[in-house]
Protein backbone atom coordinates (compact mmCIF):
# COMPACT_ATOMS: atom_id res chain seq x y z
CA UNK A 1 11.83 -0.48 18.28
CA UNK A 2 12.69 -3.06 15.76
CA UNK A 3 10.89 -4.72 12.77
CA UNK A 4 13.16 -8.12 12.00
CA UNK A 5 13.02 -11.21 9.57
CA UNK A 6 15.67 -14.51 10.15
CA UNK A 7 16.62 -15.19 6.85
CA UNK A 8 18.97 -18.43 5.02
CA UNK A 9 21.48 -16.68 1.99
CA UNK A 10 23.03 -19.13 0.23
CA UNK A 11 25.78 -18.40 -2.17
CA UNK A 12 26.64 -20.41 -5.55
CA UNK A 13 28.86 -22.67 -5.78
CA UNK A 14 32.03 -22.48 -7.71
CA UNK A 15 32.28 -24.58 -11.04
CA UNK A 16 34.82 -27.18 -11.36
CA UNK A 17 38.12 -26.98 -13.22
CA UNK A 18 38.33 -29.59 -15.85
CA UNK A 19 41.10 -32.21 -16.75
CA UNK A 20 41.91 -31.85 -20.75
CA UNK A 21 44.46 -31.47 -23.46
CA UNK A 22 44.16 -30.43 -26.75
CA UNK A 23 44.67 -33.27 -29.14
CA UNK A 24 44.17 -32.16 -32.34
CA UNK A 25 45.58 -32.71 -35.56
CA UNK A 26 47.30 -29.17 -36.64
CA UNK A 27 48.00 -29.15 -33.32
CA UNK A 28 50.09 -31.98 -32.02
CA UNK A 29 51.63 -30.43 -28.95
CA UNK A 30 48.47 -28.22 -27.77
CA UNK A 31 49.15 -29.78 -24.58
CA UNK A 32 46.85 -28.89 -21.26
CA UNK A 33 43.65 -27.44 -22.31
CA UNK A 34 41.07 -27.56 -18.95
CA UNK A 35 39.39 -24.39 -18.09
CA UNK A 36 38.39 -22.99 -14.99
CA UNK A 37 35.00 -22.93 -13.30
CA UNK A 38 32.93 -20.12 -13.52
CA UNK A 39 32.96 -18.28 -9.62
CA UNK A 40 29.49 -18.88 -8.00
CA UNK A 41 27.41 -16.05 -7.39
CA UNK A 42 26.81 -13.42 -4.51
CA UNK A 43 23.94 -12.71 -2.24
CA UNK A 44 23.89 -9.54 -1.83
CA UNK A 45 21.69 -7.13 0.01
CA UNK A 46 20.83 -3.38 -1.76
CA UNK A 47 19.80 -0.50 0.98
CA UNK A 48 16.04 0.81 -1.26
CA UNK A 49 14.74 4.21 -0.03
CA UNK A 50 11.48 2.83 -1.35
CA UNK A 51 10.72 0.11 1.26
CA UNK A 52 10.20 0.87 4.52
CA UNK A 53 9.54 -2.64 6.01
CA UNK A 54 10.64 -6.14 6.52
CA UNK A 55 7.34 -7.49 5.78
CA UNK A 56 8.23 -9.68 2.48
CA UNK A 57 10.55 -11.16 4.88
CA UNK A 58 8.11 -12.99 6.33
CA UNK A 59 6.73 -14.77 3.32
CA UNK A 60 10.67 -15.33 1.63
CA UNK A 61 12.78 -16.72 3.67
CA UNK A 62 15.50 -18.05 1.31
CA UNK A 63 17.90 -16.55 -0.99
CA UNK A 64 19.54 -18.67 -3.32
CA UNK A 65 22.19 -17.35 -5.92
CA UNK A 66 22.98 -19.46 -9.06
CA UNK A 67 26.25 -21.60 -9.14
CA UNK A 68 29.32 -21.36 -11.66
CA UNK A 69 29.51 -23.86 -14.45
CA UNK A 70 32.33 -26.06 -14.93
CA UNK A 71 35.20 -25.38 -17.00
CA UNK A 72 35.30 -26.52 -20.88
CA UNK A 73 38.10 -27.98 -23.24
CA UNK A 74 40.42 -25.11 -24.87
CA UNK A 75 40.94 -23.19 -22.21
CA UNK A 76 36.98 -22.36 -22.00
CA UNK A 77 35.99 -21.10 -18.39
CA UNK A 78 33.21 -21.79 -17.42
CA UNK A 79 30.29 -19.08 -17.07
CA UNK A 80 30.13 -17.03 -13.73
CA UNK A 81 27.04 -17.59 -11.63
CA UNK A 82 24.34 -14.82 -11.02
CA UNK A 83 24.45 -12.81 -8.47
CA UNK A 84 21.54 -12.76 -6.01
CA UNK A 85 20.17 -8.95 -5.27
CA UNK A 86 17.87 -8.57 -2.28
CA UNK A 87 15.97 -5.16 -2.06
CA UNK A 88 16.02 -3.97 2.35
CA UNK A 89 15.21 -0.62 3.46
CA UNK A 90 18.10 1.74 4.23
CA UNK A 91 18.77 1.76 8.17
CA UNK A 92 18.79 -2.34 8.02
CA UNK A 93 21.11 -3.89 10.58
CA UNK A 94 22.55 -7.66 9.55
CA UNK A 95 23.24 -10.13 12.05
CA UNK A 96 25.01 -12.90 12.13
CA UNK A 97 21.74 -15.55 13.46
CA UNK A 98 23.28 -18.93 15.64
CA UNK A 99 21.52 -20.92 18.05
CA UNK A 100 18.67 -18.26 18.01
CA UNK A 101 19.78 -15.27 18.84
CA UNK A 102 22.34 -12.24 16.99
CA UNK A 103 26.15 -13.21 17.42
CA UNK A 104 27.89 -10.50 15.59
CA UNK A 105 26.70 -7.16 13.65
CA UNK A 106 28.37 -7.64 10.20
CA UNK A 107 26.76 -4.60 8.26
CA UNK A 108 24.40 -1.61 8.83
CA UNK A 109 23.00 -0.53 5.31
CA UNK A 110 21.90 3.58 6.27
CA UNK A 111 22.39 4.78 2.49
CA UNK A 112 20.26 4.38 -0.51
CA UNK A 113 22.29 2.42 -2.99
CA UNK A 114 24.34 0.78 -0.29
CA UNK A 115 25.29 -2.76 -0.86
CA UNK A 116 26.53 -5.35 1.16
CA UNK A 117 27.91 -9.00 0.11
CA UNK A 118 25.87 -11.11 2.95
CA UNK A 119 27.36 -14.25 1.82
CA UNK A 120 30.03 -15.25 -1.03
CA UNK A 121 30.32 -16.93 -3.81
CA UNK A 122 32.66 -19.78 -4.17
CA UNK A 123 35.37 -19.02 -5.97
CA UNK A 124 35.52 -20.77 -9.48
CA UNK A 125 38.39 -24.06 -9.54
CA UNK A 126 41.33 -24.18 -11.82
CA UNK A 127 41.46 -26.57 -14.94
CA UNK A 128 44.66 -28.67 -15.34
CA UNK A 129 45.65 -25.71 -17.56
CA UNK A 130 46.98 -23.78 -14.49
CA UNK A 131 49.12 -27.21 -13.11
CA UNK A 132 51.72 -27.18 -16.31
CA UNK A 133 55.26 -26.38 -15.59
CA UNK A 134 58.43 -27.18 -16.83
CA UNK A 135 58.73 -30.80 -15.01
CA UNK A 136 55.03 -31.25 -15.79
CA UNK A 137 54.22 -31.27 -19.12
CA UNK A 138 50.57 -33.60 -19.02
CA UNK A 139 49.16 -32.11 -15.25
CA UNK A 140 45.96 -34.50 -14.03
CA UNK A 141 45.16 -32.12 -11.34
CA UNK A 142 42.07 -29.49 -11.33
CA UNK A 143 40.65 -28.27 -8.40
CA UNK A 144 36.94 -28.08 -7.64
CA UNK A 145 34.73 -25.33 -6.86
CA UNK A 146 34.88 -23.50 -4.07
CA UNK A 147 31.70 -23.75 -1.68
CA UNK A 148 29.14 -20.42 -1.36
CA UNK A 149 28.68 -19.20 2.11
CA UNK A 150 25.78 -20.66 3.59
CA UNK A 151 24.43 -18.02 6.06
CA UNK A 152 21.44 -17.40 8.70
CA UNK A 153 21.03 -13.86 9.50
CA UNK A 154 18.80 -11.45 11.31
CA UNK A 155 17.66 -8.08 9.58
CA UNK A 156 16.91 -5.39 11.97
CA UNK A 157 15.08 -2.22 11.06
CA UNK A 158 15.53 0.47 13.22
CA UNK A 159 11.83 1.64 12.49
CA UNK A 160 11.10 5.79 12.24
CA UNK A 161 7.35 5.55 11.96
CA UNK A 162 5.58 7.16 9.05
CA UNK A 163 2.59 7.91 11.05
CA UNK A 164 2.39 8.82 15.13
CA UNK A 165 -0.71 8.09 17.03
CA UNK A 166 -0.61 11.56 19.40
CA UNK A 167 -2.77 11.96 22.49
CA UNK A 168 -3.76 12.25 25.97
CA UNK A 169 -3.31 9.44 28.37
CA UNK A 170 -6.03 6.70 27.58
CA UNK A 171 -7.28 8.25 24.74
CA UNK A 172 -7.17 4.95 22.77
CA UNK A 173 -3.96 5.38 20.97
CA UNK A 174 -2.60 1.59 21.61
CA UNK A 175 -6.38 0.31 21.10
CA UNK A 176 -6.53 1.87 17.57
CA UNK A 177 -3.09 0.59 16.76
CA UNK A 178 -3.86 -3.09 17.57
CA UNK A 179 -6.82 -2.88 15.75
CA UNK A 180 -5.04 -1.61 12.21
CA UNK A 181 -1.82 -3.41 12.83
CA UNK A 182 -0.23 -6.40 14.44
CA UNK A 183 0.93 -4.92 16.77
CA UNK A 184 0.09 -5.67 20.68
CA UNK A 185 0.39 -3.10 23.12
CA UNK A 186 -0.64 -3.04 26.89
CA UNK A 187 -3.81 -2.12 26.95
CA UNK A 188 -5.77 -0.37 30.45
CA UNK A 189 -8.04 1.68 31.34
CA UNK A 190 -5.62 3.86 33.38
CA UNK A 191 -3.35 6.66 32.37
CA UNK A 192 0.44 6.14 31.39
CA UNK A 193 -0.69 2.00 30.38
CA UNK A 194 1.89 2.77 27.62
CA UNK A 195 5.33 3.42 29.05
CA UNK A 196 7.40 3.46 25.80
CA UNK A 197 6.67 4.36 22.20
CA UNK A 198 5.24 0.65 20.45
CA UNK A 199 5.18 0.41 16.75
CA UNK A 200 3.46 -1.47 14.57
CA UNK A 201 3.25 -2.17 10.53
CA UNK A 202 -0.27 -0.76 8.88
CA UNK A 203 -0.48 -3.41 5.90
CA UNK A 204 -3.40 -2.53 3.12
CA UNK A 205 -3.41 -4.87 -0.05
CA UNK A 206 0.60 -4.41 -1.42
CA UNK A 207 0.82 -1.58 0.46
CA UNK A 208 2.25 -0.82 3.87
CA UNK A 209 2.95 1.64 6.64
CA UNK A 210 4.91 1.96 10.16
CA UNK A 211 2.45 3.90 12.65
CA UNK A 212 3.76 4.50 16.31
CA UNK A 213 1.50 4.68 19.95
CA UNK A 214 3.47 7.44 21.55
CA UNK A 215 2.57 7.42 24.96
CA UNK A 216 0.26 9.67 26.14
CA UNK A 217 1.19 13.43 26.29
CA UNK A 218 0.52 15.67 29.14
CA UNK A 219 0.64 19.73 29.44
CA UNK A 220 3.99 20.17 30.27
CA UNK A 221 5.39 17.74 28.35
CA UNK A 222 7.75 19.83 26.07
CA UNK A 223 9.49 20.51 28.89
CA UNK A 224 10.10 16.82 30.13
CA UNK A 225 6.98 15.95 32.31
CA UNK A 226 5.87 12.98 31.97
CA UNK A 227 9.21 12.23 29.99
CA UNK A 228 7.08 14.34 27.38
CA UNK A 229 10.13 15.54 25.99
CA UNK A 230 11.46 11.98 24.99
CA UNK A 231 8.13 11.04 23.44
CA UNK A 232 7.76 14.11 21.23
CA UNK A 233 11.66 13.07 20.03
CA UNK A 234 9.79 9.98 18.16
CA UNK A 235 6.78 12.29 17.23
CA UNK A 236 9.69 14.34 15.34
CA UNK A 237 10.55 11.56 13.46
CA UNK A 238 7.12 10.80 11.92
CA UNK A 239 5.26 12.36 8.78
CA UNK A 240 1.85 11.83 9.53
CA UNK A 241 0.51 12.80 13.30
CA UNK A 242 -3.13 11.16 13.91
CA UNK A 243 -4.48 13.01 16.86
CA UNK A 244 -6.47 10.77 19.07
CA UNK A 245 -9.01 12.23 21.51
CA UNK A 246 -11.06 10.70 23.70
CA UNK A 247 -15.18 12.07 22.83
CA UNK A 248 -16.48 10.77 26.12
CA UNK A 249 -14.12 13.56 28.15
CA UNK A 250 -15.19 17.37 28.79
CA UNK A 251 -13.79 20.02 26.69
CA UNK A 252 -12.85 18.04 23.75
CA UNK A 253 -11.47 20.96 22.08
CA UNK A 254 -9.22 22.14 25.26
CA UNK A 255 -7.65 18.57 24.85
CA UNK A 256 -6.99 19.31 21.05
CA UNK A 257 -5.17 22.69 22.07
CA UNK A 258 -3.06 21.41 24.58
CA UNK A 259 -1.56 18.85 22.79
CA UNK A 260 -1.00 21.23 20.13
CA UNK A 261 0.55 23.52 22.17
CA UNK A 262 3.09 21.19 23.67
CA UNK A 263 3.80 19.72 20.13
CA UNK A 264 4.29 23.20 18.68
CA UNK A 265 6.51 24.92 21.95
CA UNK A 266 8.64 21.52 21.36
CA UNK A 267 9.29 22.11 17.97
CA UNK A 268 7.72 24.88 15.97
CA UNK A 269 8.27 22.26 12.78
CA UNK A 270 6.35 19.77 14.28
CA UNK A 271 2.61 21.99 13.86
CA UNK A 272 4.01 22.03 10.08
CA UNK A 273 3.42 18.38 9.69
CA UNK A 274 0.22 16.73 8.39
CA UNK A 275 -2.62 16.11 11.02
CA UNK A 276 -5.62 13.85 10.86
CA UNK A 277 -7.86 13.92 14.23
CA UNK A 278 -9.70 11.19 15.47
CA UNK A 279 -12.60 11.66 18.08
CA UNK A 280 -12.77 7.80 19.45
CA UNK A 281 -15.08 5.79 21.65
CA UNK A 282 -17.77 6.35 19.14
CA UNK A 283 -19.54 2.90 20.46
CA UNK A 284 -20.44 4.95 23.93
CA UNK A 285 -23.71 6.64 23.93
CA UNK A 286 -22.37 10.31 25.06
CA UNK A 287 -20.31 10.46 22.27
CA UNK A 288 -22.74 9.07 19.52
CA UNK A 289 -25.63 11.26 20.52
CA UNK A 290 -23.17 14.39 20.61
CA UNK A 291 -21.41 14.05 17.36
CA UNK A 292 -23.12 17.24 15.67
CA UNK A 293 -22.65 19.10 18.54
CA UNK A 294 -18.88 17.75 19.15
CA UNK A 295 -18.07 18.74 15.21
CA UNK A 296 -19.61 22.20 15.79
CA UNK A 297 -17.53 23.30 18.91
CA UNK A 298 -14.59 21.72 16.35
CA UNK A 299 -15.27 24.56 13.90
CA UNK A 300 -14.07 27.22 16.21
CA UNK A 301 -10.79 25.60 16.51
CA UNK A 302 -7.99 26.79 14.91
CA UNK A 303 -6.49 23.34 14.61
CA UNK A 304 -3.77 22.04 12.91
CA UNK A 305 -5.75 18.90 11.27
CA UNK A 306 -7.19 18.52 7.93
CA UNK A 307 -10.02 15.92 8.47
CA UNK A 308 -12.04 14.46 11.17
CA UNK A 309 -12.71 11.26 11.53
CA UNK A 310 -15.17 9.62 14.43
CA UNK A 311 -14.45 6.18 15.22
CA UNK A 312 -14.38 3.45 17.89
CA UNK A 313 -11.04 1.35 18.22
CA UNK A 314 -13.54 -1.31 20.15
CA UNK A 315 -16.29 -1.59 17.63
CA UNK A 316 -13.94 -1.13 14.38
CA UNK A 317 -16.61 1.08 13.01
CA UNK A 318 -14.68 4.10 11.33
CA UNK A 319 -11.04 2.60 11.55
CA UNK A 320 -10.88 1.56 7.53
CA UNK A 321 -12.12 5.57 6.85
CA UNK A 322 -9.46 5.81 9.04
CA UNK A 323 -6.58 3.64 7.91
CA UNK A 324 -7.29 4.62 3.61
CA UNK A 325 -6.73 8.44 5.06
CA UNK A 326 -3.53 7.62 6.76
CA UNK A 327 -2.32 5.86 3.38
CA UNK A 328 -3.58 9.00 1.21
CA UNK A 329 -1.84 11.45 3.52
CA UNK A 330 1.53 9.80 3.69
CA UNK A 331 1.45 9.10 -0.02
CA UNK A 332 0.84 12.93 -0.65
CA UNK A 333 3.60 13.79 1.66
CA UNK A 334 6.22 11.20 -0.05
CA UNK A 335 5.13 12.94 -3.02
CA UNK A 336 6.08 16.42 -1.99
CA UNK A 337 9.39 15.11 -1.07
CA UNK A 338 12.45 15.66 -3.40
CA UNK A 339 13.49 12.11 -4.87
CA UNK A 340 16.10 10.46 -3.59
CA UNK A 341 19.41 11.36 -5.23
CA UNK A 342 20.62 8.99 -7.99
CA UNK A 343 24.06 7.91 -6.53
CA UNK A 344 26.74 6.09 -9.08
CA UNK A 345 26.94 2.92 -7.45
CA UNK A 346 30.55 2.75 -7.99
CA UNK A 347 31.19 5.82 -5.53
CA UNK A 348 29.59 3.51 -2.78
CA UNK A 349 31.64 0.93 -1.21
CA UNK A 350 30.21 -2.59 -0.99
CA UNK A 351 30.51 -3.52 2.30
CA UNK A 352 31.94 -6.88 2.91
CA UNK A 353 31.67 -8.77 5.78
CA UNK A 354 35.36 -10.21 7.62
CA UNK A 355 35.36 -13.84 7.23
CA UNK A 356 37.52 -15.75 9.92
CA UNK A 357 38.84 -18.50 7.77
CA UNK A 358 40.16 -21.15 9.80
CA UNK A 359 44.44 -21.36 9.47
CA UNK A 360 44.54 -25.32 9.78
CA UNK A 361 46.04 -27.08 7.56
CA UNK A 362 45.57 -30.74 9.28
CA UNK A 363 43.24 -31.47 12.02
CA UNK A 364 43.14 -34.72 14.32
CA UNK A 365 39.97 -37.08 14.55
CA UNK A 366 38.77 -38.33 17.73
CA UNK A 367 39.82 -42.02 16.24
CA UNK A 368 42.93 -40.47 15.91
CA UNK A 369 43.47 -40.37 11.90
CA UNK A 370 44.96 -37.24 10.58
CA UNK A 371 42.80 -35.59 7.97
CA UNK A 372 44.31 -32.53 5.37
CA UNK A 373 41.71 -29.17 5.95
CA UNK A 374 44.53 -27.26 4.02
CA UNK A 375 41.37 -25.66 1.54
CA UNK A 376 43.64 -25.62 -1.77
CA UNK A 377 44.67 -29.32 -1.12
CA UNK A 378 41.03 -29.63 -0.52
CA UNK A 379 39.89 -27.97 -3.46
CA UNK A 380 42.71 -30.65 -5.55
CA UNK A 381 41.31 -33.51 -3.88
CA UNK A 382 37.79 -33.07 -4.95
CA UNK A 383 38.64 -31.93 -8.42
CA UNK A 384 40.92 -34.25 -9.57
CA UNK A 385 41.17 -38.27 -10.12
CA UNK A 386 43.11 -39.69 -7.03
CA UNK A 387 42.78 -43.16 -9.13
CA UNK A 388 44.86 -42.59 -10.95
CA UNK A 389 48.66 -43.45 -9.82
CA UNK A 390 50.19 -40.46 -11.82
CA UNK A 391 47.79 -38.58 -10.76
CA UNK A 392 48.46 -39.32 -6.85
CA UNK A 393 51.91 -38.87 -7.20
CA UNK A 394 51.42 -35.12 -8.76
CA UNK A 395 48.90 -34.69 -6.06
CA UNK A 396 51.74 -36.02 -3.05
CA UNK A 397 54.08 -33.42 -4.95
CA UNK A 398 51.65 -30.01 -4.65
CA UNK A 399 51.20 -31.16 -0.55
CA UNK A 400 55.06 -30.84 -0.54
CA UNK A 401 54.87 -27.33 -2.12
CA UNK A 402 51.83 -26.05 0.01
CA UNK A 403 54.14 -27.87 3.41
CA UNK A 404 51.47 -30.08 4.36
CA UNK A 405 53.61 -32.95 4.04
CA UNK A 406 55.74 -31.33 6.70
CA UNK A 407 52.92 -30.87 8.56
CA UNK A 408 51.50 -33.92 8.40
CA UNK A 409 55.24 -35.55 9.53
CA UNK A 410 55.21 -32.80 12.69
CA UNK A 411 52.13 -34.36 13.65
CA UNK A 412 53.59 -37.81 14.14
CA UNK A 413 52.53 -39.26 10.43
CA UNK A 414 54.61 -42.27 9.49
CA UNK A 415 54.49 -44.66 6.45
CA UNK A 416 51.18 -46.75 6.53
CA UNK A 417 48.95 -44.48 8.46
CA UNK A 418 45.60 -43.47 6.83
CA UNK A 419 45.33 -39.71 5.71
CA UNK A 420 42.11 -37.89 4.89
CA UNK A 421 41.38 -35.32 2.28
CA UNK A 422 37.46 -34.33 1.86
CA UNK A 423 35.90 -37.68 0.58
CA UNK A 424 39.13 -39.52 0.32
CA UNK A 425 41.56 -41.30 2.22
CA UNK A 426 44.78 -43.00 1.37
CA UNK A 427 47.83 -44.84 3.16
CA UNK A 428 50.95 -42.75 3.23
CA UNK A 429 54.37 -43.92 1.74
């Protein structure tokens, strides 16, 4: 039972690292001044006791965080980029989303406060600053940001219903919930139609709600009949029951017990929880004409519901009664409930997701032309001015240090051929 949203995170970029020197009058030998980029910012994903849904999902699909700035003159770096926080409710699965469908579980947010980096900012690139040494005295390298993740991911709620839709078979459990929700179960008129527990979300103005059809309920039930005892496990979960009851049957108040009884020999906590009761089929004539005498024989019981409500899951007429007495009920009981403790953020670990960075440091085209992937020599490449001949010969000297010039000579390079690196390609001598 899952409530999911595909959704594109995109992380900032890092800023560039800048070329400069510091030419200034009291200070004739200020020498290298670039900064570095600012880093670009995180998406990252915040577990929120307070939602219970994936349903603003479905309107926001992208999450963008801000990009780094570039690095300034006198050793100015530039300004980090803001991170992006995105509010999910706590049991939220992430998945890795390619060629639609989930590839890999990378995080499962199940406490309030949790976060989780779901993509990563690009690291901010070094200004010439970082390039001076004691043979190098004027560096014309910088390096340019690093690129954000770019991810498409699935959220998955495991969804523990706020309300459960309790009954006997055919009652009109899964007729009332497709006509509140979007959800679509099977629908018959024969018992057992409903074979596993269907949820759906309950949406009114801002406001929303996860109700669940558990499938009918039988005497017997809390000790497996039916698979009773598997149903009532979601029914435990909820924390709001709506008792459905068909008005068209005999002894509409020896249907009300039994179900009551099975809920309460299953779990003695269970008759503790908030009940609304709904006599339905109100659009047949034996049950319109027999509503006073139907909510008399209902005074003698010794239910566990606080309100009645008659309604007709074909006709509509009663469901919004209905539906606003859900919402009041749940709200009352989130109210009773203790507020979530405040947990120091810092005693939380962020989860962060592996990332399998590739370990090449030249790659082959099909036309055969070796191109550098190395991602600092990369990084150099875009951030710097290749133009320039001193510049290039700096550049040839940092391959050397990283050993991509021995890689590049393993691979069969010889003077002449045509190298690649990012937007750029150049003859080697």
């Amino acid at each position: 039972m899952l409530d999911s949203a595909v959704i594109e995170v995109r992380a900032g970029n890092g800023g560039h690292g800048l070329v400069a020197f510091i030419r200034e009058a009291l200070l004739p030998r200020g020498g290298p001044g670039g900064g570095d980029g600012g880093h670009g910012g995180d998406v990252v994903l915040v577990a929120d006791s307070a939602i219970n849904t994936l349903t603003k999902f479905h309107w926001q699909r992208h999450f963008i965080a801000k990009n780094g700035t570039k690095g300034d003159g006198h050793h100015r770096n530039g300004a980090k980029g803001e991170t992006m926080e995105v509010s999910v409710p706590v049991g939220t699965e992430v998945w890795v989303w390619e060629d639609s469908e989930d590839k890999e579980l990378i995080g499962d947010l199940s406490q309030h406060g949790q976060r989780m980096i779901v993509a990563e900012g690009g690291r901010g690139g070094w200004g010439n600053a970082h390039f001076v040494s004691a043979t190098h005295q004027e560096p014309l390298l910088a390096e340019a940001g690093g690129i954000g993740e770019i991810r498409r991911v699935r959220l998955n709620l495991k969804l523990l219903a706020d309300v459960g839709l309790i009954g006997m078979p055919n009652a009109g459990k899964s007729s009332i919930l497709t006509a509140i929700s979007a959800a679509r179960p099977k629908v018959a008129d024969y018992p057992f139609t409903t074979l596993e527990p269907v949820l759906g979300v309950v949406e009114q103005g801002p406001q929303a709600f996860v109700a669940v059809d558990i499938p009918g309920l039988i005497e017997g039930a809390h000790t497996g009949t039916g698979l009773g005892d598997e149903f009532l496990k979601h029914v435990q979960r909820t924390r709001v029951l709506v008792h459905v009851v068909d008005g068209s049957e005999d002894d509409v108040v020896g249907r009300i017990k039994a179900i009551n009884d099975e809920i309460t020999q299953f779990d003695p906590e269970l008759a503790k929880k908030p009940q609304i009761l709904a006599i339905n089929k109100l659009d047949l004539d034996e049950v319109s004409v027999l509503i006073d005498e139907i909510k008399e024989s209902l005074s003698t019981l010794d239910g566990l519901h606080s309100e009645t409500f008659f309604v007709s899951a074909a006709t509509y007429d009663g469901l919004d009664e209905l539906k606003a007495a859900m919402f009041n009920l749940l709200r009352s009981s989130y109210d009773k409930e203790p507020k979530p403790e405040v947990v120091d953020v810092e005693d939380i670990p962020v989860l962060r997701p592996t990332v399998r960075k590739s370990t090449d440091v030249i790659i082959r085209e099909e036309t055969g032309q070796l191109r550098i992937v190395h991602p600092k020599a990369v990084r150099l490449a875009r951030g710097s001015n290749l133009e320039l001949h001193e510049a290039r010969l700096q550049f040839h000297r940092r391959l050397d240090q990283l050993k991509i010039t021995k890689a590049l000579r393993d691979a069969g390079l010889e003077d002449g051929d045509t190298v690649l690196i990012g937007d750029w390609e150049f003859d080697w001598d």
